[in-house]
PDB file of N, CA and C in Angstrom:
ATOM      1  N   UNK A   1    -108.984-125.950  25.305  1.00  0.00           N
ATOM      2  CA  UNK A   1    -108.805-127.371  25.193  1.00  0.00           C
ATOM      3  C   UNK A   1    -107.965-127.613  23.939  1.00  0.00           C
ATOM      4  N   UNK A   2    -107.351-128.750  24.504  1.00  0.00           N
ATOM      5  CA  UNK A   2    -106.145-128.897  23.116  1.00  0.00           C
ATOM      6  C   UNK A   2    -106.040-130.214  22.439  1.00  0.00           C
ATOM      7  N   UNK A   3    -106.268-130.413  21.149  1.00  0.00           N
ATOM      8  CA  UNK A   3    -105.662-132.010  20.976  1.00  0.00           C
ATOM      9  C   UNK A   3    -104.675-132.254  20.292  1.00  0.00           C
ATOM     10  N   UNK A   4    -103.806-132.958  21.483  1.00  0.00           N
ATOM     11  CA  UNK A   4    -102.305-132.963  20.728  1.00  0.00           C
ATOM     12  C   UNK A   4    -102.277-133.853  20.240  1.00  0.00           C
ATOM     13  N   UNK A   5    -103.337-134.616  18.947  1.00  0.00           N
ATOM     14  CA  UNK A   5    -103.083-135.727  18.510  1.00  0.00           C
ATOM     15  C   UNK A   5    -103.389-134.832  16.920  1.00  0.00           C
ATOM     16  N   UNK A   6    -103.292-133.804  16.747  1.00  0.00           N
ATOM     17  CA  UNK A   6    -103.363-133.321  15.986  1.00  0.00           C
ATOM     18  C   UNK A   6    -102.710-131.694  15.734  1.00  0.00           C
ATOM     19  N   UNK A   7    -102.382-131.396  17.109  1.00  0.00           N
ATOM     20  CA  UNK A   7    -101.376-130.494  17.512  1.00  0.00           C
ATOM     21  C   UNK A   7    -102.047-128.794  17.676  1.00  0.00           C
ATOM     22  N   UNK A   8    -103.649-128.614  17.697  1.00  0.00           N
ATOM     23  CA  UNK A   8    -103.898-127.279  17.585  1.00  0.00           C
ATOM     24  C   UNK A   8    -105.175-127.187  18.760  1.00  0.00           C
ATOM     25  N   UNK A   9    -105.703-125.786  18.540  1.00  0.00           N
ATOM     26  CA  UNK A   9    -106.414-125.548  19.785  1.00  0.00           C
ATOM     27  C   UNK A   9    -107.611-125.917  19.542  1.00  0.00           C
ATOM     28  N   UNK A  10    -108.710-126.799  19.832  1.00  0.00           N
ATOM     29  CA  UNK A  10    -109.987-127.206  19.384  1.00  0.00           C
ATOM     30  C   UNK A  10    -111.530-125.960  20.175  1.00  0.00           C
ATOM     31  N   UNK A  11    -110.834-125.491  21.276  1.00  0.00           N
ATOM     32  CA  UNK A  11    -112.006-124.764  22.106  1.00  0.00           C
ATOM     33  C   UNK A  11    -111.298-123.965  22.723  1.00  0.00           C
ATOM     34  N   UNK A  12    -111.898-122.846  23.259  1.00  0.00           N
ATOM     35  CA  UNK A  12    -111.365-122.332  23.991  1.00  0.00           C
ATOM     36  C   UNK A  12    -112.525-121.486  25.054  1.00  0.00           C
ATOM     37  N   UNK A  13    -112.197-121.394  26.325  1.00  0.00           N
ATOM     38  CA  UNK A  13    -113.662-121.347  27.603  1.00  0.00           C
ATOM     39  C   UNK A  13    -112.572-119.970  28.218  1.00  0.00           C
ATOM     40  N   UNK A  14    -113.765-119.437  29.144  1.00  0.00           N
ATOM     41  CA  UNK A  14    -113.268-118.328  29.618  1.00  0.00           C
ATOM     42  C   UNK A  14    -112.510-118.921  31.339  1.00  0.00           C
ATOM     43  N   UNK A  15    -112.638-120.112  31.644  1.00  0.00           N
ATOM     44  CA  UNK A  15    -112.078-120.691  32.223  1.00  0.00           C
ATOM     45  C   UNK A  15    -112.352-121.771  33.036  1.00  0.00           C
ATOM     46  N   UNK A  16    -110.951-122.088  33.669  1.00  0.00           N
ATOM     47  CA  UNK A  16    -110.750-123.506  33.679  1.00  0.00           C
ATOM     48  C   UNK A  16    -111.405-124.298  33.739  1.00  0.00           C
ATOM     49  N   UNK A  17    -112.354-123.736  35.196  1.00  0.00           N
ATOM     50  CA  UNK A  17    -113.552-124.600  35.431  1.00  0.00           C
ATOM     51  C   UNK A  17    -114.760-124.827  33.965  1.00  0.00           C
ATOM     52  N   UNK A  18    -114.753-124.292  33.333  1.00  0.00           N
ATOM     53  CA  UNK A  18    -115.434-124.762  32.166  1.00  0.00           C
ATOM     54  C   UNK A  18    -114.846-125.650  31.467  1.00  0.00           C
ATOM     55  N   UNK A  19    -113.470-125.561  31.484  1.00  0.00           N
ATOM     56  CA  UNK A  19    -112.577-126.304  30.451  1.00  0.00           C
ATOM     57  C   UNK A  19    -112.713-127.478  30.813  1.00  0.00           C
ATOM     58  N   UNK A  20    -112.424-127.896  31.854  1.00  0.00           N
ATOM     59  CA  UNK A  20    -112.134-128.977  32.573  1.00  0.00           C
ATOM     60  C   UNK A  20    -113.444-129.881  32.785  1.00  0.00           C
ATOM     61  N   UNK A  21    -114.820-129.085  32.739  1.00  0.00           N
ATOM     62  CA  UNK A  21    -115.981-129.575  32.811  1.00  0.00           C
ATOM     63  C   UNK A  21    -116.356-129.944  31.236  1.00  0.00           C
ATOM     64  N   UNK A  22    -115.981-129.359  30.482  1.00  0.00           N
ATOM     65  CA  UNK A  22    -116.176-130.013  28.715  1.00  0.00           C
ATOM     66  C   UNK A  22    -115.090-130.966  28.568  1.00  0.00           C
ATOM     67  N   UNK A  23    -113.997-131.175  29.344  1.00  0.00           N
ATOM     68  CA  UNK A  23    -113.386-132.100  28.954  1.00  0.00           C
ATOM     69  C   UNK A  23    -113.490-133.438  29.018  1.00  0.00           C
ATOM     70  N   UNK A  24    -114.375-133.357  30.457  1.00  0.00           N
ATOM     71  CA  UNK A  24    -114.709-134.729  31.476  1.00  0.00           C
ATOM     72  C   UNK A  24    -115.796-135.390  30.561  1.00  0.00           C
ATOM     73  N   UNK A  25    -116.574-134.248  30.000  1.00  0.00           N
ATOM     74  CA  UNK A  25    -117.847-134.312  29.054  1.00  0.00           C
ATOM     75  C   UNK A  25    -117.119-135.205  27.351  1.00  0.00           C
ATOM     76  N   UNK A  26    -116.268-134.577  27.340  1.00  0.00           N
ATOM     77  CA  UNK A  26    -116.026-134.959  26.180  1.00  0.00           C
ATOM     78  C   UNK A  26    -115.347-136.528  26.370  1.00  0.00           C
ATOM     79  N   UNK A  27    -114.659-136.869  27.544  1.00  0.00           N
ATOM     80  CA  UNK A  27    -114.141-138.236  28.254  1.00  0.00           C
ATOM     81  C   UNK A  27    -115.085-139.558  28.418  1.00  0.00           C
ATOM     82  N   UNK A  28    -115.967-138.728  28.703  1.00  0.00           N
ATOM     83  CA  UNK A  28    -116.901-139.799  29.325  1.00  0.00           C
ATOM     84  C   UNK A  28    -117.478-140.413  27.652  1.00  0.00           C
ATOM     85  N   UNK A  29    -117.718-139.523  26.755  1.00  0.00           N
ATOM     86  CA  UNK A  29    -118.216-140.063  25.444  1.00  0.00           C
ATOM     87  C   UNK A  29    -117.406-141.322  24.719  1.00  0.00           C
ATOM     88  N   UNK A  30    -116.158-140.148  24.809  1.00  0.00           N
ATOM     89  CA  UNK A  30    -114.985-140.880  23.890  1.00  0.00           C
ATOM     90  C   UNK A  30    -113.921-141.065  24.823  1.00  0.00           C
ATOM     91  N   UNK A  31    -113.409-142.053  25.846  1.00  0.00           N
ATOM     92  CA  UNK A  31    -112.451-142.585  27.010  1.00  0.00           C
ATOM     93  C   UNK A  31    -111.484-142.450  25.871  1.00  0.00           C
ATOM     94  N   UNK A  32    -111.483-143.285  25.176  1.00  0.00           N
ATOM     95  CA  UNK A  32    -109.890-143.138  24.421  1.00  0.00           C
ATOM     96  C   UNK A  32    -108.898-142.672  23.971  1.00  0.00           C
ATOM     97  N   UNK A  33    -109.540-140.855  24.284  1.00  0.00           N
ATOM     98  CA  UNK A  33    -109.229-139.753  23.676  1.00  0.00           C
ATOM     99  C   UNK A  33    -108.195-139.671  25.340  1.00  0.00           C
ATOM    100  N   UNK A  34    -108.375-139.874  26.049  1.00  0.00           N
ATOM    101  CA  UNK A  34    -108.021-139.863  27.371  1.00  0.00           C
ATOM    102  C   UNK A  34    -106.661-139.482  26.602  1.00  0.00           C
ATOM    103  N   UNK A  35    -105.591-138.698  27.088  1.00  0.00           N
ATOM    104  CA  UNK A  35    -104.385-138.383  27.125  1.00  0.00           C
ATOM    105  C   UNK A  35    -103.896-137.690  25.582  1.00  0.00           C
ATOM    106  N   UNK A  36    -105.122-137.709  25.054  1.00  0.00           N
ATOM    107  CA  UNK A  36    -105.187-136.837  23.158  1.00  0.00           C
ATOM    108  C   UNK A  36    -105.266-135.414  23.897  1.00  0.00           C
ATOM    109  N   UNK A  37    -106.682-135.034  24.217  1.00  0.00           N
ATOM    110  CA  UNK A  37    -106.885-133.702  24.694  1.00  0.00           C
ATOM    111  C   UNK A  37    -106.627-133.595  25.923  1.00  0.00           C
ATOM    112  N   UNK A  38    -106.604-132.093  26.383  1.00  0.00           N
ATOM    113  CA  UNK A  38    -106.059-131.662  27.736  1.00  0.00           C
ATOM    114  C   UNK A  38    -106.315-130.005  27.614  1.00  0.00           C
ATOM    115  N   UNK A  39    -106.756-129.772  29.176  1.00  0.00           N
ATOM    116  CA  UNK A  39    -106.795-128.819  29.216  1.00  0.00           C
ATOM    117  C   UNK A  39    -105.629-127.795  29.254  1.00  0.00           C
ATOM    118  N   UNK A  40    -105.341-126.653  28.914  1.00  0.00           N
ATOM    119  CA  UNK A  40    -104.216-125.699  28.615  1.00  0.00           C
ATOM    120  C   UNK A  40    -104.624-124.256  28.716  1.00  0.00           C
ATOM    121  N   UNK A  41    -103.569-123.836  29.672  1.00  0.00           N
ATOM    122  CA  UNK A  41    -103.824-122.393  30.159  1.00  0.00           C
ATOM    123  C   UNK A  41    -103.235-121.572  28.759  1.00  0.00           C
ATOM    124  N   UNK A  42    -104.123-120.329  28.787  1.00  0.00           N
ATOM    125  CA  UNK A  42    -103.747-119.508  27.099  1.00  0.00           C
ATOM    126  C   UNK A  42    -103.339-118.183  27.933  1.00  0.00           C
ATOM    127  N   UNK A  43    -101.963-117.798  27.408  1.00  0.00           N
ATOM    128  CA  UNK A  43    -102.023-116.363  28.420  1.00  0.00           C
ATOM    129  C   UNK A  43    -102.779-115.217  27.797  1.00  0.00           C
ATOM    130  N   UNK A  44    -103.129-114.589  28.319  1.00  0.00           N
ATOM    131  CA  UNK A  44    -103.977-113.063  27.989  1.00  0.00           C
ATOM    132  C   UNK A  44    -102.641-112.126  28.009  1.00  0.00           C
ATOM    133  N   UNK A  45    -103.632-111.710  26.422  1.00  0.00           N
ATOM    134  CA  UNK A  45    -102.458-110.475  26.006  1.00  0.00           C
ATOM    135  C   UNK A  45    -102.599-109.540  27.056  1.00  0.00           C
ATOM    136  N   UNK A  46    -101.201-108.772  26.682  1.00  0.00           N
ATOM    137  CA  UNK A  46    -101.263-107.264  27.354  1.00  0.00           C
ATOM    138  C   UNK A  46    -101.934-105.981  26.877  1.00  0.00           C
ATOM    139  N   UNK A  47    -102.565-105.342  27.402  1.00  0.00           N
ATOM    140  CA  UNK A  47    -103.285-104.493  27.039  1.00  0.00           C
ATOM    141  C   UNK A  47    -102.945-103.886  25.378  1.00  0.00           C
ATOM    142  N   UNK A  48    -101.520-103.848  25.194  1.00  0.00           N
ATOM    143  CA  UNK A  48    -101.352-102.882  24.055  1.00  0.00           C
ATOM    144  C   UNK A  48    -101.143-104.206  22.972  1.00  0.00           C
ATOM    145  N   UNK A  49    -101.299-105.282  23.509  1.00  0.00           N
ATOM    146  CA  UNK A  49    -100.883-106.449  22.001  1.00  0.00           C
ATOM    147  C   UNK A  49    -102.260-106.751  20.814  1.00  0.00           C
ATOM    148  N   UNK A  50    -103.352-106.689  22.274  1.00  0.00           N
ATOM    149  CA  UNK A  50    -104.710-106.523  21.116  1.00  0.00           C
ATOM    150  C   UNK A  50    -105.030-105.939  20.718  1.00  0.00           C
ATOM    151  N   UNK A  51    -104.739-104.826  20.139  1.00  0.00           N
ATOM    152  CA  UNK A  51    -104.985-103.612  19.836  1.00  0.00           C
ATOM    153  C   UNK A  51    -104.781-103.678  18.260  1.00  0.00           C
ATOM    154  N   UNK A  52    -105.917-103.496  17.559  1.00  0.00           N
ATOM    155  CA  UNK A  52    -105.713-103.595  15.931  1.00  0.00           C
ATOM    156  C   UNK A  52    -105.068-102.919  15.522  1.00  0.00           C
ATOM    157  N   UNK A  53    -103.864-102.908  14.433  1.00  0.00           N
ATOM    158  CA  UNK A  53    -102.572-102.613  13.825  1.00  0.00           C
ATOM    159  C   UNK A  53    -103.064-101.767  12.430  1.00  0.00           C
ATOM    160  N   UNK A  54    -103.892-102.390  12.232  1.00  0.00           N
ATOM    161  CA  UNK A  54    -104.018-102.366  10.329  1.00  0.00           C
ATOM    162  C   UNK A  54    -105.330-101.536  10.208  1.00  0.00           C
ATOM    163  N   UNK A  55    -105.987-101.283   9.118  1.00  0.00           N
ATOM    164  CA  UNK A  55    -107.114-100.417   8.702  1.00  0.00           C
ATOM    165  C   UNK A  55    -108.254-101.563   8.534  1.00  0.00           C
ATOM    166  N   UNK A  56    -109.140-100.441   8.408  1.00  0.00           N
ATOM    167  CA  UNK A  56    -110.519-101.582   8.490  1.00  0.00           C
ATOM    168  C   UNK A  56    -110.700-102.373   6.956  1.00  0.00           C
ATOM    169  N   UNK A  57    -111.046-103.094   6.510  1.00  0.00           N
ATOM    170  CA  UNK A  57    -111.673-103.779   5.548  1.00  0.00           C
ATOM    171  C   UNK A  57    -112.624-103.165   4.782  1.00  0.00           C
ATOM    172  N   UNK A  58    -112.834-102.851   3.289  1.00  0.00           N
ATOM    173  CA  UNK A  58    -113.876-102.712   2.731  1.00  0.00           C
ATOM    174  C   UNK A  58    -114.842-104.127   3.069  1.00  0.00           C
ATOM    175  N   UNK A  59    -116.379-103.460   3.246  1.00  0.00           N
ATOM    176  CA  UNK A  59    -117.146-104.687   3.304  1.00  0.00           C
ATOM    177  C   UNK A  59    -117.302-104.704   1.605  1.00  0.00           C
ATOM    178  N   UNK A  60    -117.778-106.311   0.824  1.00  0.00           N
ATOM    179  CA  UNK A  60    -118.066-106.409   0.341  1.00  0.00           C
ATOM    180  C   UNK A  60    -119.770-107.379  -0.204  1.00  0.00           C
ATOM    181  N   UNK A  61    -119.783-106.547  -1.158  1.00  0.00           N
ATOM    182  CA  UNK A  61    -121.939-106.393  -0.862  1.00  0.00           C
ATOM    183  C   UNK A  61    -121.911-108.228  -1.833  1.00  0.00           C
ATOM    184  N   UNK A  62    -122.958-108.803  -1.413  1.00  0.00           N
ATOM    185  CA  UNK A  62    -123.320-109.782  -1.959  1.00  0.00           C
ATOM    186  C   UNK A  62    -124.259-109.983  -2.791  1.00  0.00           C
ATOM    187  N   UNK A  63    -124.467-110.666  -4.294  1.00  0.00           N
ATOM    188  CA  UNK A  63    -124.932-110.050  -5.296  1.00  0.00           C
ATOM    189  C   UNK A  63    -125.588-111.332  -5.924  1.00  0.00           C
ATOM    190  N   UNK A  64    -127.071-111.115  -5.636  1.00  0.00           N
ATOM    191  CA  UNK A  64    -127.644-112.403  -6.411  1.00  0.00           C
ATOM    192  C   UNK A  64    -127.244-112.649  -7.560  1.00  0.00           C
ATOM    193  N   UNK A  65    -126.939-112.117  -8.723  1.00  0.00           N
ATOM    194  CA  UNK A  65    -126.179-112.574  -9.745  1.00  0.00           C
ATOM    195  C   UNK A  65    -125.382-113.103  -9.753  1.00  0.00           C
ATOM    196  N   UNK A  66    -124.541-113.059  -9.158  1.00  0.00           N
ATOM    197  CA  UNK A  66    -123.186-114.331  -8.983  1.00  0.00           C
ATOM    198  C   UNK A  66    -123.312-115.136  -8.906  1.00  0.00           C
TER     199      UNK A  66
END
């Protein structure tokens, strides 16, 4: 789901039929938003694009003293 009254992606559902069912949801609350948000197909990467590039992260420990 998208609101282009602000130009970025607010949700994202594994599909449409969900999308489209939070949207109606979200319509019926707030009508005015009518033509702000919209549902929007996201393409799925190709197998080799998700694939992490970089090295892992040190975790860092959290320290009641701080």
């Amino acid at each position: 789901m998208v609101d282009r009254f602000v130009d970025q992606m607010i949700e994202y559902y594994g599909s449409r039929e969900q999308a489209e069912r939070a949207l109606r949801a979200v319509l019926e609350d707030e009508p005015k938003w009518a033509g702000m948000i919209e549902v929007v197909a996201v393409p799925q990467p190709a197998e080799r694009d998700w694939r992490p590039r970089g090295r892992y992260a040190a975790r860092f420990r959290c320290s009641a003293n701080s």
